[in-house]
Protein backbone atom coordinates (compact mmCIF):
# COMPACT_ATOMS: atom_id res chain seq x y z
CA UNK A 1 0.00 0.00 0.00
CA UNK A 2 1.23 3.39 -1.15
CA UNK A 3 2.27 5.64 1.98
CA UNK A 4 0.25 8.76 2.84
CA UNK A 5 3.22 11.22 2.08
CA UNK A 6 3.80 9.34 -1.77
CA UNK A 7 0.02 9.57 -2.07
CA UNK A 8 -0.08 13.18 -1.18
CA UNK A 9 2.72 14.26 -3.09
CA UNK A 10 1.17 12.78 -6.06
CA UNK A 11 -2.40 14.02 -5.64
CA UNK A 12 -1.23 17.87 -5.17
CA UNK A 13 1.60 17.41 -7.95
CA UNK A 14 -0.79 19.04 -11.12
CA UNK A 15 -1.99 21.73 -8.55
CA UNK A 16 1.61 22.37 -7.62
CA UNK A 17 2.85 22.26 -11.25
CA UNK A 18 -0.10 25.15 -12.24
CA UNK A 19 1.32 27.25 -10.11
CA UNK A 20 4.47 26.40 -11.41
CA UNK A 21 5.56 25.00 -8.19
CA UNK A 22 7.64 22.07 -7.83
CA UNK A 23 6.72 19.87 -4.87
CA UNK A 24 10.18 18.75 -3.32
CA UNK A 25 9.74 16.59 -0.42
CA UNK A 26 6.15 15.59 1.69
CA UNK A 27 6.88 14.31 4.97
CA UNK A 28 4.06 13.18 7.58
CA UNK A 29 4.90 12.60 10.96
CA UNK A 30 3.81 12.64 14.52
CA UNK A 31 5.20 15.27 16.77
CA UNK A 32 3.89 15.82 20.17
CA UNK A 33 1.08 14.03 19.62
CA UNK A 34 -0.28 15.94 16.39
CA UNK A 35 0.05 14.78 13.39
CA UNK A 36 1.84 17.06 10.70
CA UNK A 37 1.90 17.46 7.19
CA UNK A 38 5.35 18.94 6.22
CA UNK A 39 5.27 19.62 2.04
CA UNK A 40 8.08 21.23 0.97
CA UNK A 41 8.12 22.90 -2.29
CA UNK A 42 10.55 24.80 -4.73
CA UNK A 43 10.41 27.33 -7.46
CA UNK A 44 12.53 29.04 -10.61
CA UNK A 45 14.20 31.62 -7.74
CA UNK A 46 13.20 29.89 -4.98
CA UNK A 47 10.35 30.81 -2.74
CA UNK A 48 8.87 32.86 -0.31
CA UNK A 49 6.44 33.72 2.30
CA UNK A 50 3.77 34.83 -0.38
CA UNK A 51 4.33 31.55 -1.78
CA UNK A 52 4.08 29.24 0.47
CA UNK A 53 0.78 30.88 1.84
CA UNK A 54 -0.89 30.75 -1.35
CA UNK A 55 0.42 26.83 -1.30
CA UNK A 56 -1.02 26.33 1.54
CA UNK A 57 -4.31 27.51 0.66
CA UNK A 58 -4.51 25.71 -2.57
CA UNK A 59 -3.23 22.40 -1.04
CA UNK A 60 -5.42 22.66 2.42
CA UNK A 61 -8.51 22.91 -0.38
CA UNK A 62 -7.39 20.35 -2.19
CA UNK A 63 -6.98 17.90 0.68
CA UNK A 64 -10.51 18.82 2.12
CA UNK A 65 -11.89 17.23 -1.15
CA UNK A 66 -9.81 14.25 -0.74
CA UNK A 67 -10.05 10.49 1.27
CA UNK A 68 -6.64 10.90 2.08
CA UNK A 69 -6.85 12.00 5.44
CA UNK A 70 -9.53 10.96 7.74
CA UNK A 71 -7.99 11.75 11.00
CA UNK A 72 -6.77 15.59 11.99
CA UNK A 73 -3.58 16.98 10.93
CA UNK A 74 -1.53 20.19 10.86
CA UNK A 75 -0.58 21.77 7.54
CA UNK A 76 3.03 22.96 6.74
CA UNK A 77 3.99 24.58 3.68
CA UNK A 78 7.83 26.03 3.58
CA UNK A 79 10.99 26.38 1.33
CA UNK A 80 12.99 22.85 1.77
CA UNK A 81 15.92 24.91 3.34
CA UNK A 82 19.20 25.06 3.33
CA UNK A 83 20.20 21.44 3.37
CA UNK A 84 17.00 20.38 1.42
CA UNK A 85 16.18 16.65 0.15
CA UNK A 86 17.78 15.45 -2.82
CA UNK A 87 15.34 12.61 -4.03
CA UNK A 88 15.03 12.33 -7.89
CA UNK A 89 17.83 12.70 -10.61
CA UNK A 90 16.09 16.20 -11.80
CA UNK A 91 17.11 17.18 -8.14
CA UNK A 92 20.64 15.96 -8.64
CA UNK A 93 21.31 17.14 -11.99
CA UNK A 94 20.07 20.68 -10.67
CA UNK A 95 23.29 20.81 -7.83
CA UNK A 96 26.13 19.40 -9.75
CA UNK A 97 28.97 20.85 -8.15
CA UNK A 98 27.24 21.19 -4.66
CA UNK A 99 28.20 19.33 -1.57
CA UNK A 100 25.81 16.61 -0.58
CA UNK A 101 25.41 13.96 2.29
CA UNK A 102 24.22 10.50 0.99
CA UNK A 103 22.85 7.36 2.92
CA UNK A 104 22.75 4.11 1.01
CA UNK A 105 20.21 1.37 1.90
CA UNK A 106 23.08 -1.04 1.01
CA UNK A 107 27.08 -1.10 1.45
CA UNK A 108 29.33 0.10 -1.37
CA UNK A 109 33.04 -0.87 -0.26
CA UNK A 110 32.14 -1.01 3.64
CA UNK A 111 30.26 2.21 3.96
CA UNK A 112 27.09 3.40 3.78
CA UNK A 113 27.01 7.14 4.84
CA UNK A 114 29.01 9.76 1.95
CA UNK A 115 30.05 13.29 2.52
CA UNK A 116 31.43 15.33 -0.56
CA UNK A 117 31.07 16.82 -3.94
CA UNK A 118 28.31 15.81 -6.59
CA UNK A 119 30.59 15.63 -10.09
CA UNK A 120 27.48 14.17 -12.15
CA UNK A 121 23.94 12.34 -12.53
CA UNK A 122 22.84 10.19 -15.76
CA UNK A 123 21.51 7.00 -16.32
CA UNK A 124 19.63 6.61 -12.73
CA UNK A 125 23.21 7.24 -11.31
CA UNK A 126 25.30 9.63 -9.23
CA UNK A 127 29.36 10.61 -9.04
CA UNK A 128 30.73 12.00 -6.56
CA UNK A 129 34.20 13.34 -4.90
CA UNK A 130 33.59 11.46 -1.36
CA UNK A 131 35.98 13.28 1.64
CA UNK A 132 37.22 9.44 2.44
CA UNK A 133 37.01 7.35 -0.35
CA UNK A 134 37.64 9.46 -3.39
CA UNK A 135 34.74 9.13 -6.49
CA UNK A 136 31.96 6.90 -5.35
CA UNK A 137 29.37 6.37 -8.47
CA UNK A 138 25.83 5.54 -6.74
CA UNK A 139 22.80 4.49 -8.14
CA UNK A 140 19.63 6.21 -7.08
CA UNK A 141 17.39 3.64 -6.32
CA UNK A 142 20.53 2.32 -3.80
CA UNK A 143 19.85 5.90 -2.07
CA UNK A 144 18.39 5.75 1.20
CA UNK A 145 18.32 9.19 2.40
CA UNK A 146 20.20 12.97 0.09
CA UNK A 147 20.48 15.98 0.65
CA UNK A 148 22.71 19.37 0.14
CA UNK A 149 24.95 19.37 3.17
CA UNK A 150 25.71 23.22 4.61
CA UNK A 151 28.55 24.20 3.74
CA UNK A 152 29.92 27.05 6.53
């Protein structure tokens, strides 16, 4: 069965996309005993307040009409930050050159967690300049868990 946050993502996606708003990540989690909808979303020139109030209105309208929900939940629109989610190859492709953190689900040469430099993405695959190990070529699906690590 399809998770709530896949099945939200994908029933806001056209509303997002009029708007020409690109949903990033959709997280939905319990916190203090509420439930919250986190969506996270992304523009040409990023976003800002405006935006993500007018997202929120669209999407809490949206939702109303839908079965997704039946129980109460808290609506959160906002920019994906700083050290946003890096989920999709259009996501990877957009920060070549950036520094990432990566997560595999599986081992690659006794390691599973990579800090450094994204070099490329093609063919369902990432390169990149790891701090330890030198160029590490990953393929997405293998990807647990990205996203742009701050770089201070």
């Amino acid at each position: 069965m399809i998770n709530k946050a896949v099945e939200t993502e994908n029933f806001l996606a056209a509303s997002a996309e009029s708007e020409s708003i690109e949903i990033v990540d959709v997280q939905y989690v319990k916190e203090d005993g509420d439930m919250i909808l986190r969506i996270f979303i992304d523009k040409d020139g990023g976003v800002n307040m405006n935006d993500c109030e007018r997202m929120s209105r669209i999407f809490s309208a949206k939702l109303d009409e839908s079965s997704i929900f039946s129980d109460p939940y808290v609506l959160e629109v906002s920019s994906p930050g700083i050290e946003r989610v890096l989920k999709n190859e259009k996501a990877f492709k957009k920060f070549i050159g950036s520094k990432i953190k990566v997560q595999t689900f599986n081992p690659i040469g006794n390691q599973r967690n990579f800090t450094g430099v994204l070099l490329a993405c093609s063919d369902g695959k990432i390169v990149m300049q790891d701090l330890t190990n030198g160029s590490v070529e990953i393929e997405i699906i293998e990807i647990k868990k990205a996203n742009l690590e701050a770089d201070f």
